[in-house]
N, C-alpha and C. Protein backbone atom coordinates (compact mmCIF):
# COMPACT_ATOMS: atom_id res chain seq x y z
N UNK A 1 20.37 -5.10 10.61
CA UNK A 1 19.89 -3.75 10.70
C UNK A 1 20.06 -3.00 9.38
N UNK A 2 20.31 -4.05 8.52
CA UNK A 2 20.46 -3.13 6.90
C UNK A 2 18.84 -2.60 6.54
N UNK A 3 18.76 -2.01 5.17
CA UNK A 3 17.99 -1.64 4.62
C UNK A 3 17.33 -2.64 4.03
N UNK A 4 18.09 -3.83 3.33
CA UNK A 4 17.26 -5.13 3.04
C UNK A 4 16.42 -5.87 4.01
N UNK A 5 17.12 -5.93 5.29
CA UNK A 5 16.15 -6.62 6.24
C UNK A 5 15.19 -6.19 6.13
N UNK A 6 15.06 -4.94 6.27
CA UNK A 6 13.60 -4.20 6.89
C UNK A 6 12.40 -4.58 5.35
N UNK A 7 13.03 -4.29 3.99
CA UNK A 7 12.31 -4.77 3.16
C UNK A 7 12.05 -6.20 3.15
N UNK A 8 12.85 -6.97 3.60
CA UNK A 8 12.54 -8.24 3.87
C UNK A 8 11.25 -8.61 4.42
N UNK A 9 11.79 -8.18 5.71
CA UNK A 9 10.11 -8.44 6.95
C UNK A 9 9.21 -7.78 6.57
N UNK A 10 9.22 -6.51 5.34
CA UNK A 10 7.71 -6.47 4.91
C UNK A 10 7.49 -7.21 3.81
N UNK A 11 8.11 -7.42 2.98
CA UNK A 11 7.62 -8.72 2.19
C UNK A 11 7.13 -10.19 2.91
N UNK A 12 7.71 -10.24 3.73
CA UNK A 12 7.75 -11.13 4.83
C UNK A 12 6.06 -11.23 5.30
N UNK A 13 5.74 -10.05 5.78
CA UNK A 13 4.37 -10.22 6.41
C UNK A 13 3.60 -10.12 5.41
N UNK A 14 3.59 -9.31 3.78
CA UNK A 14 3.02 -9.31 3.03
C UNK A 14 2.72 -10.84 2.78
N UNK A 15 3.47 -11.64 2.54
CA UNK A 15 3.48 -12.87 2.35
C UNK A 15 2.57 -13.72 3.37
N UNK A 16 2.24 -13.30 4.43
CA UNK A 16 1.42 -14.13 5.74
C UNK A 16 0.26 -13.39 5.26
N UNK A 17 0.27 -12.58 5.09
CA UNK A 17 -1.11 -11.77 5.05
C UNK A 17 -1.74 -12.13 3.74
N UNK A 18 -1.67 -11.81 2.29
CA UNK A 18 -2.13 -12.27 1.40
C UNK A 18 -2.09 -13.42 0.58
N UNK A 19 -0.55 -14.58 0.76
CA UNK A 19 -0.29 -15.79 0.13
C UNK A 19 -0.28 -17.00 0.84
N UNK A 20 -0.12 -16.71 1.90
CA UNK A 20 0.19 -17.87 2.63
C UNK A 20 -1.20 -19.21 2.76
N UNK A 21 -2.10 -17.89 3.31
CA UNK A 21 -3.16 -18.95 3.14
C UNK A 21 -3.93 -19.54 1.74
N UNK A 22 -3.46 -18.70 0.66
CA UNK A 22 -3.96 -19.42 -0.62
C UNK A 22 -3.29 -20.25 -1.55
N UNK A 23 -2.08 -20.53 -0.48
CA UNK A 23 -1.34 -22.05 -0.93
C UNK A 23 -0.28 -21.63 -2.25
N UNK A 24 -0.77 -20.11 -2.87
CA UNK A 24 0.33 -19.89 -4.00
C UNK A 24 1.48 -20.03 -3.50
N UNK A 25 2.27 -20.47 -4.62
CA UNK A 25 4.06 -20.63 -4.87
C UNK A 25 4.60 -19.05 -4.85
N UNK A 26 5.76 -18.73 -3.64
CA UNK A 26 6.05 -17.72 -3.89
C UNK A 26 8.14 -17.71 -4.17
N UNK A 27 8.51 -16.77 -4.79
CA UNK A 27 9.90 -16.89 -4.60
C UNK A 27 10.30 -16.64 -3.19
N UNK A 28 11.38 -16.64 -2.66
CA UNK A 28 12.19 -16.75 -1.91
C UNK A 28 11.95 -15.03 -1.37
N UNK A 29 12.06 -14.96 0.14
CA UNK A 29 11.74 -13.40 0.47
C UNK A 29 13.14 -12.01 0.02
N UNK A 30 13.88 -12.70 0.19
CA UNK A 30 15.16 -12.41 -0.39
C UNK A 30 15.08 -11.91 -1.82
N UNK A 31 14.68 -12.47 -2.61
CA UNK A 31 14.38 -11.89 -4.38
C UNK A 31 13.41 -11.24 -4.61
N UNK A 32 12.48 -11.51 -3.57
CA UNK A 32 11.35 -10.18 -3.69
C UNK A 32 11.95 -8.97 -3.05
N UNK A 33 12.38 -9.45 -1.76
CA UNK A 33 13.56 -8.27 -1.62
C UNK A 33 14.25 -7.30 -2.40
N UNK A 34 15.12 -7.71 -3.25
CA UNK A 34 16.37 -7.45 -3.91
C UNK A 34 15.55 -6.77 -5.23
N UNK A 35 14.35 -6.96 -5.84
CA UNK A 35 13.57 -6.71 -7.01
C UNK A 35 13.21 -5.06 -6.66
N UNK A 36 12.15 -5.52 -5.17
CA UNK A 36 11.72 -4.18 -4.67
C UNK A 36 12.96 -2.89 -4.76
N UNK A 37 13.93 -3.24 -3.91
CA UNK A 37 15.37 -2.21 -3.77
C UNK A 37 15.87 -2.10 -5.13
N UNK A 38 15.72 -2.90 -6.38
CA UNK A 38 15.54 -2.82 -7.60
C UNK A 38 14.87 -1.78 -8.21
N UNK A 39 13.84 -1.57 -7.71
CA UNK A 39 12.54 -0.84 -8.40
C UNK A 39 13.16 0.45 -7.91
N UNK A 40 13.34 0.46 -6.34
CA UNK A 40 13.20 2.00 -5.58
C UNK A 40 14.52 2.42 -6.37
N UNK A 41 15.83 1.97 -6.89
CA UNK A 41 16.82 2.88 -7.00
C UNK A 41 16.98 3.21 -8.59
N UNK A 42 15.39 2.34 -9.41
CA UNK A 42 15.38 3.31 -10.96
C UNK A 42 14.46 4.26 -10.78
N UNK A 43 13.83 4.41 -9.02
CA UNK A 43 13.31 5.64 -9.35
C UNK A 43 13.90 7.28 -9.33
N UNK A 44 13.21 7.99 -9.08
CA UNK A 44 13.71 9.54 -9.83
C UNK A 44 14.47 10.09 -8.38
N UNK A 45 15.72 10.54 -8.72
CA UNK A 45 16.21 10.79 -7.02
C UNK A 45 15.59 11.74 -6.26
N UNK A 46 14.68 12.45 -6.79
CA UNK A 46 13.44 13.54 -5.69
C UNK A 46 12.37 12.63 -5.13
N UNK A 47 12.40 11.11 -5.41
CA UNK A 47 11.33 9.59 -4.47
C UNK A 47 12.24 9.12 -4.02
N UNK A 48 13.36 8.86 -4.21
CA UNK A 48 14.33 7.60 -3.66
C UNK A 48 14.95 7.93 -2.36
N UNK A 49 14.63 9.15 -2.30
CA UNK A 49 15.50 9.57 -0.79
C UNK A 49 14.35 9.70 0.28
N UNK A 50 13.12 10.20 -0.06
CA UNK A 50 12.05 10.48 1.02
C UNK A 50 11.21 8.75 0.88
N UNK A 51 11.25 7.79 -0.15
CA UNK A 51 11.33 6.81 0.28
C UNK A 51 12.02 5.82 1.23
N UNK A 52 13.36 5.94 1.42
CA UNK A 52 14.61 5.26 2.45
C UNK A 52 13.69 5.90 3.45
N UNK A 53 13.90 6.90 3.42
CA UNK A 53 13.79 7.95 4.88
C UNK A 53 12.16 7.10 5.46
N UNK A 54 11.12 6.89 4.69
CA UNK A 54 10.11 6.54 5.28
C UNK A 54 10.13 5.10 5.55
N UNK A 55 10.73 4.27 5.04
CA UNK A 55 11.04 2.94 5.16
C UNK A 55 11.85 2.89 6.77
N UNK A 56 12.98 3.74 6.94
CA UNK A 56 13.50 3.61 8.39
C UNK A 56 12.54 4.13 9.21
N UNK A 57 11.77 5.27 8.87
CA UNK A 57 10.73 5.59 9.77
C UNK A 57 9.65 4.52 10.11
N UNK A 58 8.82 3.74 8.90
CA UNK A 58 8.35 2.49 9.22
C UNK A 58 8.99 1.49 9.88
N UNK A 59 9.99 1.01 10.30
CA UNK A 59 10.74 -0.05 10.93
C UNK A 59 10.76 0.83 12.36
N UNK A 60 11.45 2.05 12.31
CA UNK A 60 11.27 2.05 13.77
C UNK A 60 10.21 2.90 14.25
N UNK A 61 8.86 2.78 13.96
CA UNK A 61 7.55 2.70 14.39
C UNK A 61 7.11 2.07 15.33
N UNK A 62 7.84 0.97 14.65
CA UNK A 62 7.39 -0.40 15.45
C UNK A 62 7.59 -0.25 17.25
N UNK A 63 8.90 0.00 17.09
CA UNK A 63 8.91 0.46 18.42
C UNK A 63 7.75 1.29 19.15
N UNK A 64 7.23 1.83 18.96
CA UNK A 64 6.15 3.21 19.77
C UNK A 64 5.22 1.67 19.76
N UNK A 65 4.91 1.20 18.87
CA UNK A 65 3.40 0.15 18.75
C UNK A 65 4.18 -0.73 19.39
N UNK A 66 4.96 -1.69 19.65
CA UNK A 66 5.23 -2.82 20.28
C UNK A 66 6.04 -2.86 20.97
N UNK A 67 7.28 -1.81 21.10
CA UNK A 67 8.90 -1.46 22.30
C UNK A 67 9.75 -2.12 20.89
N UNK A 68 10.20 -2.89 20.02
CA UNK A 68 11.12 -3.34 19.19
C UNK A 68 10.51 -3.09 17.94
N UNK A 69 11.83 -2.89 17.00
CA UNK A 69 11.71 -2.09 15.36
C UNK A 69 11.05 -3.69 14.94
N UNK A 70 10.05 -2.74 13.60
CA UNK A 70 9.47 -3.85 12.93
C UNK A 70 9.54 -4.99 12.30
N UNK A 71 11.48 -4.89 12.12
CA UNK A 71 11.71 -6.23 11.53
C UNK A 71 12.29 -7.36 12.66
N UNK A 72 12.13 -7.05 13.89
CA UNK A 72 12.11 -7.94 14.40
C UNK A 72 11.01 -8.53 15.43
N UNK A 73 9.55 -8.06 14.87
CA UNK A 73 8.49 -8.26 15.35
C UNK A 73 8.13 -9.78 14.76
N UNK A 74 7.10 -10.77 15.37
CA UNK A 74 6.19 -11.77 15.12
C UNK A 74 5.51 -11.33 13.98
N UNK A 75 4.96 -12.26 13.44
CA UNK A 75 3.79 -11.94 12.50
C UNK A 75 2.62 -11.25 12.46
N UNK A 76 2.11 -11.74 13.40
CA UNK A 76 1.17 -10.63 14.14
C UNK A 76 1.23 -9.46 14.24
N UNK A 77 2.33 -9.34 15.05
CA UNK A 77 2.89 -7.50 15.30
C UNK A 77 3.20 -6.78 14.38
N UNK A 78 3.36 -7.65 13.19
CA UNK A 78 4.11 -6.91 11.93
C UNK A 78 2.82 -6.98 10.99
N UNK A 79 1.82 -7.32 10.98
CA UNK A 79 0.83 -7.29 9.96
C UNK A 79 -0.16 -6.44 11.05
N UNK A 80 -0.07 -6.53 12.23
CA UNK A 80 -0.73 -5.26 13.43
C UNK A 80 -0.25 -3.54 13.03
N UNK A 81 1.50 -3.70 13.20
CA UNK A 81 1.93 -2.46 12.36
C UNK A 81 1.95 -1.79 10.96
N UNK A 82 1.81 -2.92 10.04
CA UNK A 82 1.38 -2.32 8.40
C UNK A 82 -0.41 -1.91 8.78
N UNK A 83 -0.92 -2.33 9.37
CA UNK A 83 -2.69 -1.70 9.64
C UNK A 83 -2.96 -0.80 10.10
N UNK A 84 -1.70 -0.50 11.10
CA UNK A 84 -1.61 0.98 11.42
C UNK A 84 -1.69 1.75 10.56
N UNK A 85 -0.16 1.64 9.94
CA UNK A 85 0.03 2.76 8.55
C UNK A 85 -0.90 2.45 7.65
N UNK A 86 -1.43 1.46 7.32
CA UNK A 86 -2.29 1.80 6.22
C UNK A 86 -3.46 2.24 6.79
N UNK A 87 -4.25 2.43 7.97
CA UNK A 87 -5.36 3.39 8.59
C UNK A 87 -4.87 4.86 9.20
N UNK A 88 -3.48 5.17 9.08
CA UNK A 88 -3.30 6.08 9.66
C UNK A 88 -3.86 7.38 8.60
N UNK A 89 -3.59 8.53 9.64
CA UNK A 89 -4.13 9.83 8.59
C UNK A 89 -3.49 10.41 8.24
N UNK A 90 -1.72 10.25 8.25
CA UNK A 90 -1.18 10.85 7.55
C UNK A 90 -0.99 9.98 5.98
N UNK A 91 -1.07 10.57 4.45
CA UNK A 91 -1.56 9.66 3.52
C UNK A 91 0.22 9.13 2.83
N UNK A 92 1.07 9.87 3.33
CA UNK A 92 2.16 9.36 3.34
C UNK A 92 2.60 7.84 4.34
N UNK A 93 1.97 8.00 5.72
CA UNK A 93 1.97 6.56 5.80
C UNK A 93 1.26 5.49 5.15
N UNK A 94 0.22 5.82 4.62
CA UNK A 94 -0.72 4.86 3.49
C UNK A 94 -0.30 4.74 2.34
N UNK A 95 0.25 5.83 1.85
CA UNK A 95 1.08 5.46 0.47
C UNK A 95 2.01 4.45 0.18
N UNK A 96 2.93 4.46 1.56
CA UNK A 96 4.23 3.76 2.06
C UNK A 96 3.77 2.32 2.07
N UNK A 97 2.75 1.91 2.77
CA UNK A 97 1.99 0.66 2.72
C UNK A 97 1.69 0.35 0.91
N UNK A 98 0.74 0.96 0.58
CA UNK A 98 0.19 0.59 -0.70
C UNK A 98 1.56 0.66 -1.78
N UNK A 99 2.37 1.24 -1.88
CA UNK A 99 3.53 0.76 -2.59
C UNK A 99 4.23 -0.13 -2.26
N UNK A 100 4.68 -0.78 -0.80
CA UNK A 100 5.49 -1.88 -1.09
C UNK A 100 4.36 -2.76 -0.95
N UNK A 101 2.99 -2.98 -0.78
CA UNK A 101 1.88 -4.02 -0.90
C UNK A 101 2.12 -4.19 -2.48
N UNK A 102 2.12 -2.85 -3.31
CA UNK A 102 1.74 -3.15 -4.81
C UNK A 102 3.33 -3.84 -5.12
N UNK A 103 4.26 -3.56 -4.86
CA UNK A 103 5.41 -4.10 -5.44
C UNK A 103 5.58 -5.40 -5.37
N UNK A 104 5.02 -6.26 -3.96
CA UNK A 104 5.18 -6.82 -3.68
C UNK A 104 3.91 -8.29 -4.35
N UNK A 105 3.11 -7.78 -4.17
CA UNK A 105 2.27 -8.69 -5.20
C UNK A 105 2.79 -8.71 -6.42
N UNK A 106 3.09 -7.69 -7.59
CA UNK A 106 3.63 -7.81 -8.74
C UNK A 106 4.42 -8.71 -8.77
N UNK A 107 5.81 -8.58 -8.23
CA UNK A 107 6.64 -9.63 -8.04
C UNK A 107 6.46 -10.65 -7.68
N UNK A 108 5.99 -11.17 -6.43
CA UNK A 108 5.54 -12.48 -5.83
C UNK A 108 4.41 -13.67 -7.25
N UNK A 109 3.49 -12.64 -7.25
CA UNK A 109 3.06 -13.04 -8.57
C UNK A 109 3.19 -13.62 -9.79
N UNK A 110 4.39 -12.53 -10.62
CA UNK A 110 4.88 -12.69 -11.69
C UNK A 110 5.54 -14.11 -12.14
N UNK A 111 4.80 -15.00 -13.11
CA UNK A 111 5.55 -15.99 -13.54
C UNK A 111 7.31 -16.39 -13.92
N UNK A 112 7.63 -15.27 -14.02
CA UNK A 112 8.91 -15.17 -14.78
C UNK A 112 10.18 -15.53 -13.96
N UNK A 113 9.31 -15.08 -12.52
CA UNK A 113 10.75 -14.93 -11.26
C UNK A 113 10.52 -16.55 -10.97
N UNK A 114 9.76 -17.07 -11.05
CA UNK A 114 9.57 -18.80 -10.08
C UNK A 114 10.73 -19.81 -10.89
């Protein structure tokens, strides 16, 4: 129930959703993990706090869409709940998506981490 899990299982589904099927080599979900929570705590402390805050709000979303928080959803349910937020109309839930999507490709990506 830490804060890493929950970044976990979205790297996690990021990973089913855009890599899995194109056979790329990815690091370990754990170091994409640890990079992301990397990134969020050199940012400016007026993002780093309404970021946490929306990250626990994304995990327990999940609940309203499926009865259990998002990191302990299937694959499905968890790439069902990032489609939410990223179609929803508030643009703070879409933002929330498109930043750990963008973090998460960068990293997964990047030659340097493999």
């Amino acid at each position: 129930m830490s804060y890493s899990s929950i970044v976990v299982a979205i790297s996690d589904a990021f990973e089913c959703e855009h890599l899995q099927d194109a056979g790329i080599e990815t690091p370990d979900n754990d170091v994409i993990a640890a990079e992301i929570i990397g990134a969020q705590h050199r940012m400016p402390d007026y993002l780093r706090a309404p970021m946490f805050i929306l990250t626990w709000l994304f995990d327990i979303s999940g609940i309203a869409l499926t009865g259990r928080r998002f990191q302990y959803l299937d694959q499905v349910q968890k790439i069902r709940c990032i489609n939410a937020w990223r179609d929803s109309r508030i643009s703070a839930c879409r933002n929330l998506v498109r930043f750990y999507e963008s973090l998460f490709l960068l990293i997964a990506l990047q030659e340097d981490i493999h």
